[in-house]
N, C-alpha and C. Protein backbone atom coordinates (compact mmCIF):
# COMPACT_ATOMS: atom_id res chain seq x y z
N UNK A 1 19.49 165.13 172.62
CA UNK A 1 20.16 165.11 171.32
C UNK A 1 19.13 164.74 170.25
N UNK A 2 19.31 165.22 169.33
CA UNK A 2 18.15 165.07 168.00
C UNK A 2 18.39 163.98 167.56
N UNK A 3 18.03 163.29 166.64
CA UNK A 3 17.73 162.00 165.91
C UNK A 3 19.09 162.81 165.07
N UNK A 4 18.58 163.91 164.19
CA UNK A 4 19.93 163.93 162.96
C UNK A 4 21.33 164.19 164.08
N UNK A 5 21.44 164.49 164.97
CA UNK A 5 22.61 164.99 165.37
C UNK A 5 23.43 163.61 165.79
N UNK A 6 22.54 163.00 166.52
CA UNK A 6 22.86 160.81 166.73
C UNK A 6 23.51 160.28 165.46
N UNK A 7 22.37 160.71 164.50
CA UNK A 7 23.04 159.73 162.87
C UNK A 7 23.99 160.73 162.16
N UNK A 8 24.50 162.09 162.42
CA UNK A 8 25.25 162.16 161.76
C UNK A 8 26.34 161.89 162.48
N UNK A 9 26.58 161.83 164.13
CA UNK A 9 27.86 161.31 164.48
C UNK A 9 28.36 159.85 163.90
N UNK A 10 27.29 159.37 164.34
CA UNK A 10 27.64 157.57 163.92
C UNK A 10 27.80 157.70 162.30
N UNK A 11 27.51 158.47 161.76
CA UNK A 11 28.18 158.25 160.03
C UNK A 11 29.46 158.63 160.06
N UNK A 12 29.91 160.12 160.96
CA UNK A 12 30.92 160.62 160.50
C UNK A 12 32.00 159.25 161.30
N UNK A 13 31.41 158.69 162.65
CA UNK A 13 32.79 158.05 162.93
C UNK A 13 32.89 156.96 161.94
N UNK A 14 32.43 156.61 161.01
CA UNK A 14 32.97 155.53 159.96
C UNK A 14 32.83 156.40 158.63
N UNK A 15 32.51 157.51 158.06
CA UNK A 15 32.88 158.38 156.75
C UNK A 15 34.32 158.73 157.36
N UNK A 16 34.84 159.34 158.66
CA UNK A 16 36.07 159.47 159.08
C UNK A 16 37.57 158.62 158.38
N UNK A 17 36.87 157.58 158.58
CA UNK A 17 37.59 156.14 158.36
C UNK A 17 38.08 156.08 157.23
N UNK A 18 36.80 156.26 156.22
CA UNK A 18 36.80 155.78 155.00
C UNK A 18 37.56 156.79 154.45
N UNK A 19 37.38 158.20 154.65
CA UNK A 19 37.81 159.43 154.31
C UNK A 19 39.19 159.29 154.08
N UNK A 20 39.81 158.79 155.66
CA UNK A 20 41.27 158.79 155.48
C UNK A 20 41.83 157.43 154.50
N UNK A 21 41.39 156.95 154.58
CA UNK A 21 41.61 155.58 154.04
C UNK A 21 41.50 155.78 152.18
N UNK A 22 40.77 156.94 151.54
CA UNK A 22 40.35 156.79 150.51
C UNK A 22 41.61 157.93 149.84
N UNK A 23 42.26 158.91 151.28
CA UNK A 23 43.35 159.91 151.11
C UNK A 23 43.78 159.30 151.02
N UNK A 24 44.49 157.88 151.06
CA UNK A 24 46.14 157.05 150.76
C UNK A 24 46.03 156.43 149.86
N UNK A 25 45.02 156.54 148.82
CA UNK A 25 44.94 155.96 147.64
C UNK A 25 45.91 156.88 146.34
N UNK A 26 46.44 157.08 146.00
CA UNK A 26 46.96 157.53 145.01
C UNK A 26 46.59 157.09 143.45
N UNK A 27 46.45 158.12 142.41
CA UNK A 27 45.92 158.04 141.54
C UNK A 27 46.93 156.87 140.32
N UNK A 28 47.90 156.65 140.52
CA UNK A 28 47.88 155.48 139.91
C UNK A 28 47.88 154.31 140.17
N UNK A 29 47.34 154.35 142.05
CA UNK A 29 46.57 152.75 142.16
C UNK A 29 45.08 152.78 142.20
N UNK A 30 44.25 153.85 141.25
CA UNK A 30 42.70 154.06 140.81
C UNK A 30 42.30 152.83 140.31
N UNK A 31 42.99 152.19 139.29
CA UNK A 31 42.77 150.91 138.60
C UNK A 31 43.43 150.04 139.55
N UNK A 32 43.19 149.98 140.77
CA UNK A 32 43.93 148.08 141.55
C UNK A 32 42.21 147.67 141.90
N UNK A 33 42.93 146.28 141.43
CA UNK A 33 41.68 145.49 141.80
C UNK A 33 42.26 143.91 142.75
N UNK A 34 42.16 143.88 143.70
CA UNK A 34 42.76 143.00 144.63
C UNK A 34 42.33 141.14 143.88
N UNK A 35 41.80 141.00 143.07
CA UNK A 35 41.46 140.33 142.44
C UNK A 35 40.88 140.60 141.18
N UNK A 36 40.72 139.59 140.19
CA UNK A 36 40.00 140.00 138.77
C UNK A 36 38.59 140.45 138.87
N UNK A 37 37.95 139.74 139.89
CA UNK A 37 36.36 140.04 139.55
C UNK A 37 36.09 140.90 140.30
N UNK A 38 37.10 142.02 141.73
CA UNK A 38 36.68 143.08 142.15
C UNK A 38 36.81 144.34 141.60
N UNK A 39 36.18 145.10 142.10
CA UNK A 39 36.12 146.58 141.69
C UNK A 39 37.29 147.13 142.12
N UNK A 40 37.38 147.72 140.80
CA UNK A 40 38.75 148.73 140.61
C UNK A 40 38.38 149.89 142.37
N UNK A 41 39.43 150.44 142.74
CA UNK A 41 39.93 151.13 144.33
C UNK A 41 38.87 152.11 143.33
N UNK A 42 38.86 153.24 142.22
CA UNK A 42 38.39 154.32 141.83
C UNK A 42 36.81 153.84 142.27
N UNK A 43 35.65 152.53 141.33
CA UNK A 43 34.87 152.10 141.42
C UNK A 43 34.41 151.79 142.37
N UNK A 44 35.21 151.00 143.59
CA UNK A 44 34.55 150.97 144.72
C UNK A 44 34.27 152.25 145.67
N UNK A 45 35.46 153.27 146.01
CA UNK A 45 35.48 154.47 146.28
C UNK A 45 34.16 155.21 145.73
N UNK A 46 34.00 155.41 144.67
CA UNK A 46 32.54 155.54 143.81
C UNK A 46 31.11 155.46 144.26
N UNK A 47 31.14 153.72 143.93
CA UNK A 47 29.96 153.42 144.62
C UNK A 47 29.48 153.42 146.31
N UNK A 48 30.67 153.73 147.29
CA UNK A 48 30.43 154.21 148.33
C UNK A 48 29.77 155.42 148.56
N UNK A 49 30.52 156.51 147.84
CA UNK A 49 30.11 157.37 148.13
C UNK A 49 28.81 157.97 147.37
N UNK A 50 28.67 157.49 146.17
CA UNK A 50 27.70 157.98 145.57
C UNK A 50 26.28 157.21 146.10
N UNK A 51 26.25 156.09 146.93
CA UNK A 51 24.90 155.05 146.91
C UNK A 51 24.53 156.00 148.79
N UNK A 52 25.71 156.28 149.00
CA UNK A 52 25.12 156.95 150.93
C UNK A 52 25.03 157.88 150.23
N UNK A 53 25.30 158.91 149.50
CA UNK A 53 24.68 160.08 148.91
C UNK A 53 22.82 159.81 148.38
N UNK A 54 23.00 159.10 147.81
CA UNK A 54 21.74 158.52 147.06
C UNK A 54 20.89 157.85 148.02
N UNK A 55 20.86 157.15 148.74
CA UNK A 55 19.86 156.37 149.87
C UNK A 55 20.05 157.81 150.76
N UNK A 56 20.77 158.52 151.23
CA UNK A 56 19.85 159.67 152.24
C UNK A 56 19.44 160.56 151.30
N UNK A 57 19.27 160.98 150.62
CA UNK A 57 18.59 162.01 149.57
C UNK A 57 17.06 161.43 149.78
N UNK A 58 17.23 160.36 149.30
CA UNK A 58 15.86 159.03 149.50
C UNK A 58 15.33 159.09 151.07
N UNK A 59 15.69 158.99 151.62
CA UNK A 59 15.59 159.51 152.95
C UNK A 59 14.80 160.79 153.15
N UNK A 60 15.91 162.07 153.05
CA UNK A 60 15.36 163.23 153.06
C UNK A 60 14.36 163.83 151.95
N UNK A 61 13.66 162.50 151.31
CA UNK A 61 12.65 163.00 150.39
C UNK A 61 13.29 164.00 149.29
N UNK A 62 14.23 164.08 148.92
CA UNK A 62 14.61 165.02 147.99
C UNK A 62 15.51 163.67 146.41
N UNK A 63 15.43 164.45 145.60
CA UNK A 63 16.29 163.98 144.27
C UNK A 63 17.52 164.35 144.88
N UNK A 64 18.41 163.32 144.60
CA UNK A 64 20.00 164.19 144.76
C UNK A 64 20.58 164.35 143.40
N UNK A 65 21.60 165.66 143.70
CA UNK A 65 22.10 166.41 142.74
C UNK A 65 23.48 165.48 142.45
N UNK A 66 23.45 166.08 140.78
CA UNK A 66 24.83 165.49 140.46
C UNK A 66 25.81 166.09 140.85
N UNK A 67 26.50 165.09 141.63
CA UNK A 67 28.07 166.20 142.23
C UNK A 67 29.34 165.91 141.63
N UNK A 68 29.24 165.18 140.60
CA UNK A 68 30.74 164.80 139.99
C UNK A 68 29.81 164.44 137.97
N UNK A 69 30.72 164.58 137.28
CA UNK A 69 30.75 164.36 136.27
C UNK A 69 31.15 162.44 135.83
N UNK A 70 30.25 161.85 136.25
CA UNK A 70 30.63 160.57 135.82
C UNK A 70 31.26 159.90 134.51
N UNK A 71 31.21 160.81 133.50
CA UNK A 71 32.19 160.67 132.31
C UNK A 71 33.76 161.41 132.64
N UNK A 72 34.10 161.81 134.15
CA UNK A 72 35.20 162.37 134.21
C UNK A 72 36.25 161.11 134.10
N UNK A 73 37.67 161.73 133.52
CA UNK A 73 38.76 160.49 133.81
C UNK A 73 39.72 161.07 134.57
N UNK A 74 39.90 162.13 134.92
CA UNK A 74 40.78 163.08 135.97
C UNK A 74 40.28 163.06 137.10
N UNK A 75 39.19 161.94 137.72
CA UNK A 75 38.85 162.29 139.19
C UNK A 75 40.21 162.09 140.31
N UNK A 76 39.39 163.08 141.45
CA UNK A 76 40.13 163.40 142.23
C UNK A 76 39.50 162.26 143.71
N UNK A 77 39.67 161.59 143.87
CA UNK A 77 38.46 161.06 144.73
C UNK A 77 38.96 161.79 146.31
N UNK A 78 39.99 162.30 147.21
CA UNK A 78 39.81 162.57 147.96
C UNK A 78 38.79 163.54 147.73
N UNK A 79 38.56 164.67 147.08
CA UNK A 79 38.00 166.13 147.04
C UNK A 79 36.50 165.19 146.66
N UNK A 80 36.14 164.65 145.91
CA UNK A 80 34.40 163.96 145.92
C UNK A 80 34.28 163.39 147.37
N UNK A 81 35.60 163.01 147.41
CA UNK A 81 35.15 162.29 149.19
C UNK A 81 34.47 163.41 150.46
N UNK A 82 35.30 164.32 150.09
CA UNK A 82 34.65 165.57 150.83
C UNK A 82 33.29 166.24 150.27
N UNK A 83 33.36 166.36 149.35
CA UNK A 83 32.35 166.84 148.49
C UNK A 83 30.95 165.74 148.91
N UNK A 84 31.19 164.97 148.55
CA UNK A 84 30.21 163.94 149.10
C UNK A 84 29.78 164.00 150.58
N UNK A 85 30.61 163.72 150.93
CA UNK A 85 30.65 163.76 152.66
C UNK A 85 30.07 164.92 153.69
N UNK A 86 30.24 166.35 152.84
CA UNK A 86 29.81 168.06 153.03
C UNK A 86 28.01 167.55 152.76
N UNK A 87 27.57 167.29 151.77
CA UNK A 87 26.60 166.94 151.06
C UNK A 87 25.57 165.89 152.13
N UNK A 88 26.01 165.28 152.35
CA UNK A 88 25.05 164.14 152.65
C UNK A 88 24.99 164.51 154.14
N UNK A 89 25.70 165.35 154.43
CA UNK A 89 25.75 166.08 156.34
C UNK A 89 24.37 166.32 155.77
N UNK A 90 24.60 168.04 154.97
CA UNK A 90 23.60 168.55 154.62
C UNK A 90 22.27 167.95 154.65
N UNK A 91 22.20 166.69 153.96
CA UNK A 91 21.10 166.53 153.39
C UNK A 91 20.20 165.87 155.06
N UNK A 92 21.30 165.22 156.30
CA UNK A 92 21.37 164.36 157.06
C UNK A 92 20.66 165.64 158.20
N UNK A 93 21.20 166.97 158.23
CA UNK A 93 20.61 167.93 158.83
C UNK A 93 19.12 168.21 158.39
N UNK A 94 18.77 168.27 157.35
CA UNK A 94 17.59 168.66 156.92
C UNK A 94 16.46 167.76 156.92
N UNK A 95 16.80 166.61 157.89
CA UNK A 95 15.67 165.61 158.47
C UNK A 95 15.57 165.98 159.30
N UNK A 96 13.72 166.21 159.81
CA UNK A 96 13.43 167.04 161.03
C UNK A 96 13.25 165.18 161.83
N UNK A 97 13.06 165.31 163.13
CA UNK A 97 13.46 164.49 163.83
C UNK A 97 11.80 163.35 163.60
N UNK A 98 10.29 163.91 163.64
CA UNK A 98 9.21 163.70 162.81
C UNK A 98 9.76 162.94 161.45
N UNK A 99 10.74 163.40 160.52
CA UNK A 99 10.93 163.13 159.22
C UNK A 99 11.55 161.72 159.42
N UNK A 100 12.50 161.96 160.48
CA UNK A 100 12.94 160.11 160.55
C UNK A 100 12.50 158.73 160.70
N UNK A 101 11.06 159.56 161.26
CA UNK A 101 9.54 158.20 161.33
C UNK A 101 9.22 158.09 160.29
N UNK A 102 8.97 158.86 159.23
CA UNK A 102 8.16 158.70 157.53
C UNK A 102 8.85 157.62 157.25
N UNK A 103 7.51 156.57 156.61
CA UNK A 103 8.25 155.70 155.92
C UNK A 103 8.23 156.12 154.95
N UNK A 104 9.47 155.19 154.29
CA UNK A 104 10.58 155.60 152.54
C UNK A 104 10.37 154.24 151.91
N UNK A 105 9.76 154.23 150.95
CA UNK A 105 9.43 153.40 149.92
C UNK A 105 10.38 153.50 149.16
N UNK A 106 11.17 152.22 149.10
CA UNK A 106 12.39 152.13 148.52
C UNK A 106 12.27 150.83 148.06
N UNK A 107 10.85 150.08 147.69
CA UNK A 107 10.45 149.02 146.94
C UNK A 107 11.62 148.67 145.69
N UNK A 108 11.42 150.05 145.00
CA UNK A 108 12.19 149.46 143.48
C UNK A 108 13.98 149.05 144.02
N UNK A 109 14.64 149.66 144.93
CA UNK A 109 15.40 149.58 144.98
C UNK A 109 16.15 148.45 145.96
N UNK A 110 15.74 148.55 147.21
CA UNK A 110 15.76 147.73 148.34
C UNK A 110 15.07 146.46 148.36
N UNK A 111 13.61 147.08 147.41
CA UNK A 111 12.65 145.83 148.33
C UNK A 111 11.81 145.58 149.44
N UNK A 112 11.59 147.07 149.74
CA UNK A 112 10.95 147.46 151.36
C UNK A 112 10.80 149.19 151.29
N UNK A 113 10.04 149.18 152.40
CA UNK A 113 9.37 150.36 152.94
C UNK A 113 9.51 150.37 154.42
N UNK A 114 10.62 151.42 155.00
CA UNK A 114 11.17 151.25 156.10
C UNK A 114 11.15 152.87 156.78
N UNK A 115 11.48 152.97 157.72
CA UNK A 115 11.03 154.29 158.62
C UNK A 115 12.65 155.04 157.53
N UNK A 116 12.57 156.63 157.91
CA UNK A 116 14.02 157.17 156.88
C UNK A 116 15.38 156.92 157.97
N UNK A 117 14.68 156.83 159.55
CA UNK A 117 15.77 156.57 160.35
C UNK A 117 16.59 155.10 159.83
N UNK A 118 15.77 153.87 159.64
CA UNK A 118 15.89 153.01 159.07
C UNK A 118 17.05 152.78 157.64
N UNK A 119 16.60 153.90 156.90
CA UNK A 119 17.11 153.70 155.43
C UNK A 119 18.93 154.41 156.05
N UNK A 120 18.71 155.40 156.96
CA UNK A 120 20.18 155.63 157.21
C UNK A 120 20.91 154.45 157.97
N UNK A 121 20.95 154.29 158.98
CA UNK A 121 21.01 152.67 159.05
C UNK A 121 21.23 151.88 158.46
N UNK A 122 20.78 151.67 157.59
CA UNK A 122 20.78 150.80 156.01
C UNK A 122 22.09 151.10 155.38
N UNK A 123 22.10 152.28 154.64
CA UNK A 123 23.06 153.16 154.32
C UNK A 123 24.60 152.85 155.02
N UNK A 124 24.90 153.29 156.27
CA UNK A 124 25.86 152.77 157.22
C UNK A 124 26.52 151.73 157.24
N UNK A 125 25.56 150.81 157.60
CA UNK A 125 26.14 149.01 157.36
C UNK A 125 26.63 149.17 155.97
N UNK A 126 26.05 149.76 154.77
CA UNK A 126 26.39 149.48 153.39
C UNK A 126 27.94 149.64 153.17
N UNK A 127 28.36 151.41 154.13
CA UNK A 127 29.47 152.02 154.22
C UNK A 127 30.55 150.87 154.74
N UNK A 128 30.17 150.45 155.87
CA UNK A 128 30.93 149.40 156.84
C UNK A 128 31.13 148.42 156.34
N UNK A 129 30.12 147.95 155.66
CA UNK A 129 30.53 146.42 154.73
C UNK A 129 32.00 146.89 153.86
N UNK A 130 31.70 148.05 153.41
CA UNK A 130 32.47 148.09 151.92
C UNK A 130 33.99 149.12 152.83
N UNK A 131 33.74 149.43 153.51
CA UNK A 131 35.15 150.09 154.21
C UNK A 131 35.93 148.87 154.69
N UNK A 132 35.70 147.54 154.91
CA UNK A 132 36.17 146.42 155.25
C UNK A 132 37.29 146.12 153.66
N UNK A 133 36.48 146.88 152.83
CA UNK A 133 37.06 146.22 151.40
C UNK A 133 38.16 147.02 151.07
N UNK A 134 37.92 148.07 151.49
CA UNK A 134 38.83 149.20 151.18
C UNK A 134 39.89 149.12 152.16
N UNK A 135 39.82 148.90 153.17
CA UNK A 135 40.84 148.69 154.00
C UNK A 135 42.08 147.42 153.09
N UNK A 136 41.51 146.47 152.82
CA UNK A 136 42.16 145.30 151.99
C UNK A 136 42.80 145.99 150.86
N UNK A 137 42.10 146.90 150.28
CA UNK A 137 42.56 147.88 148.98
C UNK A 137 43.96 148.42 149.51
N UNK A 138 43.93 148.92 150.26
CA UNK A 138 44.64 150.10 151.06
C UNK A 138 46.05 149.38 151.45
N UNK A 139 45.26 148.33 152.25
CA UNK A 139 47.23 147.65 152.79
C UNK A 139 47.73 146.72 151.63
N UNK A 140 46.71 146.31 150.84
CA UNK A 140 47.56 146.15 149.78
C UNK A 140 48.34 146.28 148.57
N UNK A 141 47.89 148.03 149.02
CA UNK A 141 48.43 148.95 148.07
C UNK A 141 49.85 149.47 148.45
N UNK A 142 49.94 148.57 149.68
CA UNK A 142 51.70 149.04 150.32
C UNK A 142 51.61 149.63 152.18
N UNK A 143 50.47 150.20 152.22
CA UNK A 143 50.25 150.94 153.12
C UNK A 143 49.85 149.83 154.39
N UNK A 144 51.00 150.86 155.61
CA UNK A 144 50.81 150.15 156.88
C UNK A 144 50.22 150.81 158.03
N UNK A 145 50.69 152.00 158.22
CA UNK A 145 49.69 153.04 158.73
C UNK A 145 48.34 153.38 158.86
N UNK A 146 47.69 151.96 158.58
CA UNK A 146 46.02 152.55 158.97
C UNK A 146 45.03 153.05 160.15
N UNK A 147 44.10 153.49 159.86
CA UNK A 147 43.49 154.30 161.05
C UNK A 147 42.70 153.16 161.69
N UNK A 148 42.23 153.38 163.03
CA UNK A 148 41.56 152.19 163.83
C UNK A 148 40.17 152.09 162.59
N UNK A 149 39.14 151.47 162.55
CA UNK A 149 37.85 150.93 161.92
C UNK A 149 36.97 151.68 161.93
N UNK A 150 37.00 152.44 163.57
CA UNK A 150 35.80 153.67 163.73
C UNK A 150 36.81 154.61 164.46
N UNK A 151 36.41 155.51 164.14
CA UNK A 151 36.72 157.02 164.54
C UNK A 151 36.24 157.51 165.82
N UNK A 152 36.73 157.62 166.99
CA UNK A 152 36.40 157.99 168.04
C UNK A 152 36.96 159.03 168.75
N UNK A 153 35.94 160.71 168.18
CA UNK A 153 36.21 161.94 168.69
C UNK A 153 35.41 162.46 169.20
């Protein structure tokens, strides 16, 4: 099995998660914030998906493209969730298995210079930390029906 074919399973069984979890959000609980000083469900949803978009781009040595209009107020976040999610496969395929040894100087951002297998890794835990949050978003948006933590297909 290849290096990308390993890391894109282990992303998809927790993007799976998040995926469904980000479908039971409904657009007029975009603005819940489970407390004052957390991020609005739209914002956190957001910065999930846009920072694993952004750290594997960084990864795969490439700039990533803008995929949503960040001045939008009509977002749709399941469809970016996919959109995102289509995207960062992509970008997750186009690491040759050689490419996952290069180290990624990610000084300005991280603070380190780590192999790109590494920075996905990185990436992951980031997902997992913050799918813990969203889950809290989620059942306390009413919802009892949640999916197990990881996705196992």
């Amino acid at each position: 099995m290849t290096i990308a074919k390993e890391l894109r399973g282990y992303f998809l069984s927790h993007r799976t998660i998040t995926n469904e979890l980000i479908n039971k959000i409904d657009k007029e609980h975009y603005n819940y914030q489970p407390t004052e000083t957390s991020m609005s469900a739209q914002k956190l949803v957001l910065h999930m998906l846009t920072s694993f978009y952004s750290i594997t781009s960084a990864a795969a040595k490439q700039q990533p493209k803008q995929l949503h209009d960040a001045t939008e107020t009509d977002l749709n976040l399941s469809e970016l969730a996919k959109t995102y999610t289509e995207e960062t496969l992509t970008l997750l395929d186009s690491i040759s298995d050689e490419g996952f040894s290069e180290i990624i100087d990610l000084s300005d951002t991280m603070g380190m210079k780590i192999p790109a297998k590494a920075v996905i890794h990185a990436a992951i835990d980031h997902e997992i930390n913050h799918k813990g949050n969203l889950f809290i978003y989620v059942r306390e948006m009413g919802h009892t029906d949640l999916p197990m933590f990881v996705f196992k297909g």
